[in-house]
Protein backbone atom coordinates (compact mmCIF):
# COMPACT_ATOMS: atom_id res chain seq x y z
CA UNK A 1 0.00 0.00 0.00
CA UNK A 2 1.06 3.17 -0.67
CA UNK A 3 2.11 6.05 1.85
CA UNK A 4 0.14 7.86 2.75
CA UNK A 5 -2.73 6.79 2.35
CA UNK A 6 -5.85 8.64 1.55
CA UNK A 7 -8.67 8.03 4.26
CA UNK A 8 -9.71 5.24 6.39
CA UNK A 9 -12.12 3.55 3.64
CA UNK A 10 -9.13 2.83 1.35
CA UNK A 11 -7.16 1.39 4.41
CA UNK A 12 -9.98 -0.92 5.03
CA UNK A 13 -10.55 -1.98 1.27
CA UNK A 14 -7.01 -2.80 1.20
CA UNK A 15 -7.06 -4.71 4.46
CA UNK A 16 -9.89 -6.60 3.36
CA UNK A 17 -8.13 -7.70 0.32
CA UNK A 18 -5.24 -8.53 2.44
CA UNK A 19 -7.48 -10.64 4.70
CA UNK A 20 -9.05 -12.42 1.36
CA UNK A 21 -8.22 -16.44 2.94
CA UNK A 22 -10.33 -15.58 6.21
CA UNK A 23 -13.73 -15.27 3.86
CA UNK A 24 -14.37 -18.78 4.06
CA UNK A 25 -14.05 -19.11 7.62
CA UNK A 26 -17.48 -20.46 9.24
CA UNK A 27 -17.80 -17.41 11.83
CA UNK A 28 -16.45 -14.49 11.34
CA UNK A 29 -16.67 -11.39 13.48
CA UNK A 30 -15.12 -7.98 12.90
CA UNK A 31 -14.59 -5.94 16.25
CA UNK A 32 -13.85 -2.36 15.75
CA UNK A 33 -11.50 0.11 17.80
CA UNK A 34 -13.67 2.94 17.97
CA UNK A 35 -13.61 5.74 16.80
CA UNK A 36 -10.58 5.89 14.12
CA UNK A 37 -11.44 1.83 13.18
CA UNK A 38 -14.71 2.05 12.24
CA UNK A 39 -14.70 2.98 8.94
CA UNK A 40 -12.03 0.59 8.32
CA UNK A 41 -13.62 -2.39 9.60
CA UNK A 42 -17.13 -1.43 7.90
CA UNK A 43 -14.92 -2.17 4.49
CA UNK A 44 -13.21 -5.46 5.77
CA UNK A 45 -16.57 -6.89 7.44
CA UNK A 46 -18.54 -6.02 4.14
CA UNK A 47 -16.19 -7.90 2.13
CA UNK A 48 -15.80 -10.83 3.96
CA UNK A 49 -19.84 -11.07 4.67
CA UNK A 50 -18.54 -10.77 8.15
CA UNK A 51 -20.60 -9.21 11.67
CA UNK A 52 -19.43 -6.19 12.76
CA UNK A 53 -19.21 -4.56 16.38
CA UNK A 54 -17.19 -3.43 18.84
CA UNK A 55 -14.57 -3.13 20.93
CA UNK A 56 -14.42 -0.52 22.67
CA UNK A 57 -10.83 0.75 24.43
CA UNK A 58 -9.44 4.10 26.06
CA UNK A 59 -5.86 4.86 26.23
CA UNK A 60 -4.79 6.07 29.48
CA UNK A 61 -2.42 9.17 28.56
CA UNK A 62 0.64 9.65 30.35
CA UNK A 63 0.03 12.97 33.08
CA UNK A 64 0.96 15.48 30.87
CA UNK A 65 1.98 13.65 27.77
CA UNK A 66 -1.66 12.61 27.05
CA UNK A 67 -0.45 10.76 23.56
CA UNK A 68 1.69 8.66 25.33
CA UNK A 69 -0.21 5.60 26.42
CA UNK A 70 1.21 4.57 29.60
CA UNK A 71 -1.65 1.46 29.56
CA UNK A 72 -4.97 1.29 28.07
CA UNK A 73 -8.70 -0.46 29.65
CA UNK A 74 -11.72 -2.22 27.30
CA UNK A 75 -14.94 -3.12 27.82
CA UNK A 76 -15.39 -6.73 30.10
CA UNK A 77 -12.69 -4.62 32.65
CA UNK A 78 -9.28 -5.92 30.77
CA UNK A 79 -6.57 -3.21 31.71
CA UNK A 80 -2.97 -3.41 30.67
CA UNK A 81 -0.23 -1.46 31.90
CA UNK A 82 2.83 -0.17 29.80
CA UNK A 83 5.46 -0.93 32.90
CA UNK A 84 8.43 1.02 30.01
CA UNK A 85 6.53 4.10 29.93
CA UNK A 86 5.62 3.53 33.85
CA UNK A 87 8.95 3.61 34.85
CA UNK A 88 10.50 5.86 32.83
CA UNK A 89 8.09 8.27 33.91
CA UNK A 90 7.85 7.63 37.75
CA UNK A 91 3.82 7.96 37.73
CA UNK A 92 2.50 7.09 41.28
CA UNK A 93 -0.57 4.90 41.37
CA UNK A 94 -2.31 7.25 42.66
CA UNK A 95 -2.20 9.04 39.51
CA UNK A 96 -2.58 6.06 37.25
CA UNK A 97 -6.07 5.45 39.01
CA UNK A 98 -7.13 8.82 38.31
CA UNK A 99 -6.41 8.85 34.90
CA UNK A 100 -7.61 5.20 34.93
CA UNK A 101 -10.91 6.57 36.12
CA UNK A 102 -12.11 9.41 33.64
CA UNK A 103 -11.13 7.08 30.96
CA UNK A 104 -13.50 4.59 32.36
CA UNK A 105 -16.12 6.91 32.11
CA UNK A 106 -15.97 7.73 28.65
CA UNK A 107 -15.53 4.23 27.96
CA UNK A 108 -19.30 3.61 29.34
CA UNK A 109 -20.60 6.61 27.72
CA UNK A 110 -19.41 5.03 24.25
CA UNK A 111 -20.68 1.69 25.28
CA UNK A 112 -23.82 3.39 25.63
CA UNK A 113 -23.81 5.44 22.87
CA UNK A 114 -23.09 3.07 20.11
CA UNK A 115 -24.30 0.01 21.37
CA UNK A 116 -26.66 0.59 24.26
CA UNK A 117 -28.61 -2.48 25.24
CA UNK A 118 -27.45 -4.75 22.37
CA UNK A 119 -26.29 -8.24 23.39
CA UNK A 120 -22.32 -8.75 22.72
CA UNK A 121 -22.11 -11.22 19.43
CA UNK A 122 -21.25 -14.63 20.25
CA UNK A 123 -17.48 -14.67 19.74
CA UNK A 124 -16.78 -18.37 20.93
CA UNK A 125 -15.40 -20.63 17.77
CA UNK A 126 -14.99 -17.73 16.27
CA UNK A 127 -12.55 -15.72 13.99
CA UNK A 128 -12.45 -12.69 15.74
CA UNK A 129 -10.86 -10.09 13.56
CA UNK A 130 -9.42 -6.69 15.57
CA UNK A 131 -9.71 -3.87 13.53
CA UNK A 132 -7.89 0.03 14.18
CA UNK A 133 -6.59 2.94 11.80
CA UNK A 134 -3.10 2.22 12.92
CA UNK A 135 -1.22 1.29 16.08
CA UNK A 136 1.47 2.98 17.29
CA UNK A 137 2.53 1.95 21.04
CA UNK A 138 0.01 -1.33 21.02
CA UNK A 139 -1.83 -0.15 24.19
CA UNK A 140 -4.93 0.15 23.06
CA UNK A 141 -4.58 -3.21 21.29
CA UNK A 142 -3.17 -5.21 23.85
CA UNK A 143 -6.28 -4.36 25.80
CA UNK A 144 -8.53 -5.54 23.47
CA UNK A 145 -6.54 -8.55 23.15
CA UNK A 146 -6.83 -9.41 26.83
CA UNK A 147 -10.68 -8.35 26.60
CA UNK A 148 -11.29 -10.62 23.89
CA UNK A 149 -9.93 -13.82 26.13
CA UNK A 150 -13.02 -14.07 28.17
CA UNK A 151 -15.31 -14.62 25.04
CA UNK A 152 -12.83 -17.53 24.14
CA UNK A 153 -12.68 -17.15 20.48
CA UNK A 154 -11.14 -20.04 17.89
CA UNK A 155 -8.33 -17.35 16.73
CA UNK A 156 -7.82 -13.49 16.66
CA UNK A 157 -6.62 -11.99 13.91
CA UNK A 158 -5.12 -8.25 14.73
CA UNK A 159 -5.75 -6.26 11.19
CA UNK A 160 -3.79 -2.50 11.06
CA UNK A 161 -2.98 -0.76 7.86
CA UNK A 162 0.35 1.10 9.66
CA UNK A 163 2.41 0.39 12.70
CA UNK A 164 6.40 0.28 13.34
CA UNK A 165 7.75 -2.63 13.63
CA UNK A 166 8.61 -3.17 17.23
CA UNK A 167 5.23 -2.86 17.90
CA UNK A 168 3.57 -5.28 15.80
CA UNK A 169 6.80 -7.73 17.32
CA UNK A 170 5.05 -7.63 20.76
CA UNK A 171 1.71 -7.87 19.95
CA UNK A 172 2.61 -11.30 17.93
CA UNK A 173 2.30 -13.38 21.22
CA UNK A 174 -0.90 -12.38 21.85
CA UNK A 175 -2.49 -13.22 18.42
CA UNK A 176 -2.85 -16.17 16.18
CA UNK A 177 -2.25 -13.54 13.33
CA UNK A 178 -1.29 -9.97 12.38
CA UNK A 179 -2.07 -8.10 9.14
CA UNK A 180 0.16 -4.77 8.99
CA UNK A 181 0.27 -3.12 5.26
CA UNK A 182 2.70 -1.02 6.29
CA UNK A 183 5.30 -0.77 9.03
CA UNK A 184 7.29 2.25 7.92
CA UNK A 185 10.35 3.86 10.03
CA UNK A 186 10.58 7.43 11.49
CA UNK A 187 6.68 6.71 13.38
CA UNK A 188 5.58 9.96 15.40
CA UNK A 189 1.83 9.55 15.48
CA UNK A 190 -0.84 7.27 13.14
CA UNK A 191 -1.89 10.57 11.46
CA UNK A 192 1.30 11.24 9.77
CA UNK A 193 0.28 8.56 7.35
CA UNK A 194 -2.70 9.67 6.36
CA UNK A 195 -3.89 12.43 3.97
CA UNK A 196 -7.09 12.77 5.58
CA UNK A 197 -7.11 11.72 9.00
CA UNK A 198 -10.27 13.73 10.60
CA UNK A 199 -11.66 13.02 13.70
CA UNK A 200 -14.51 10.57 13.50
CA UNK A 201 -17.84 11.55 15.19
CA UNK A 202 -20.10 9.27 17.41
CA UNK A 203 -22.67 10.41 14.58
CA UNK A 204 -20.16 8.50 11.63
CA UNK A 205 -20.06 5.53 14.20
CA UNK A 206 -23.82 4.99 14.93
CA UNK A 207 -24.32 5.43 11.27
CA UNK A 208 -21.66 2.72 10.22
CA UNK A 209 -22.78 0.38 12.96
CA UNK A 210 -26.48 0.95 11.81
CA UNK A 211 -25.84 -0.37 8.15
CA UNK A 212 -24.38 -3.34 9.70
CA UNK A 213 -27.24 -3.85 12.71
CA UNK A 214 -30.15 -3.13 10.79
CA UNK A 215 -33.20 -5.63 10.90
């Protein structure tokens, strides 16, 4: 794929292409990482005939270096801690709960919003495909990953059109499979490798996710 690329719905149609020897799998489910992966995963569930939903994750930001993730929580409770970024930046506990807790709270007001009272899909025996814009610590990933154990899934399949390197290295433990397009050098932030990386309202996610729910 070429760099950069030019919106979140040509990610996804070339992730979905990329992801072409899943279609014939039995069950299939395609969990979002709202907001940014939504509009990617709407292209890779479409073409694999595929459910779509969500998992829903918050990066807790480093005290005063919010786009550092120094851990990340998901829905189901799953937190994990970056103990790197930890030490190197001496946060107290104290402060990792507080942080901890707002992001909890917008977590539940997304769970809300998008999803309300719908009933989690049945993910066990299934191909559980992960779905996100871009990673670029694995936080917010590795959360998901440790979310997704309790619904005990046949494989997981982590699908990102960017990421370095080093990252997608450590997240390879955690899933039977990684798709990365892309894992160029030089990484700063996921936006850099994107021509149009706008923020994605909770209006674009209801909308996506209605498509997909609809009776």
């Amino acid at each position: 794929m070429k760099l950069p690329i030019q919106d979140r719905e040509t990610a996804g149609r070339e992730l979905a292409r990329a992801l072409e020897d899943y279609r014939d799998r039995e069950h299939i489910v395609v969990l979002a990482l709202p907001r940014g992966g939504i509009p990617v995963a709407a292209e890779i569930a479409q073409h694999l005939g595929a459910e779509l939903d969500l998992m829903i994750v918050r990066k807790l930001g480093m005290p005063g270096h919010e786009e550092l993730a120094m851990g990340a929580i998901a829905s189901g409770g799953a937190r994990v801690l970056n103990r790197q970024v930890l030490g190197y930046g001496g946060v107290s506990d104290e402060a990792i709960e507080k942080v901890a807790k707002r992001e909890q709270q917008e977590l539940e007001r997304r769970e809300q919003a998008y999803r309300g009272d719908r009933p989690w899909p049945d993910m066990s025996d299934a191909t559980v495909i992960l779905v996100d814009d871009g990673l670029a610590t694995g936080a917010t990933m590795g959360a998901a990953l440790e979310a997704l154990k309790v619904h005990r899934p046949r494989e997981v399949v982590v699908a990102v059109p960017v990421a370095p390197a080093d990252t997608i290295k450590k997240l390879r433990s955690s899933a039977d499979d990684i798709v990365c397009l892309e894992t160029p050098d030089h990484f700063s932030s996921i936006g850099q490798w994107y021509r149009d990386f706008h923020q994605v309202s909770d209006d674009e996610v209801r909308q996506l996710l209605g498509h997909f729910w609809k009776e």
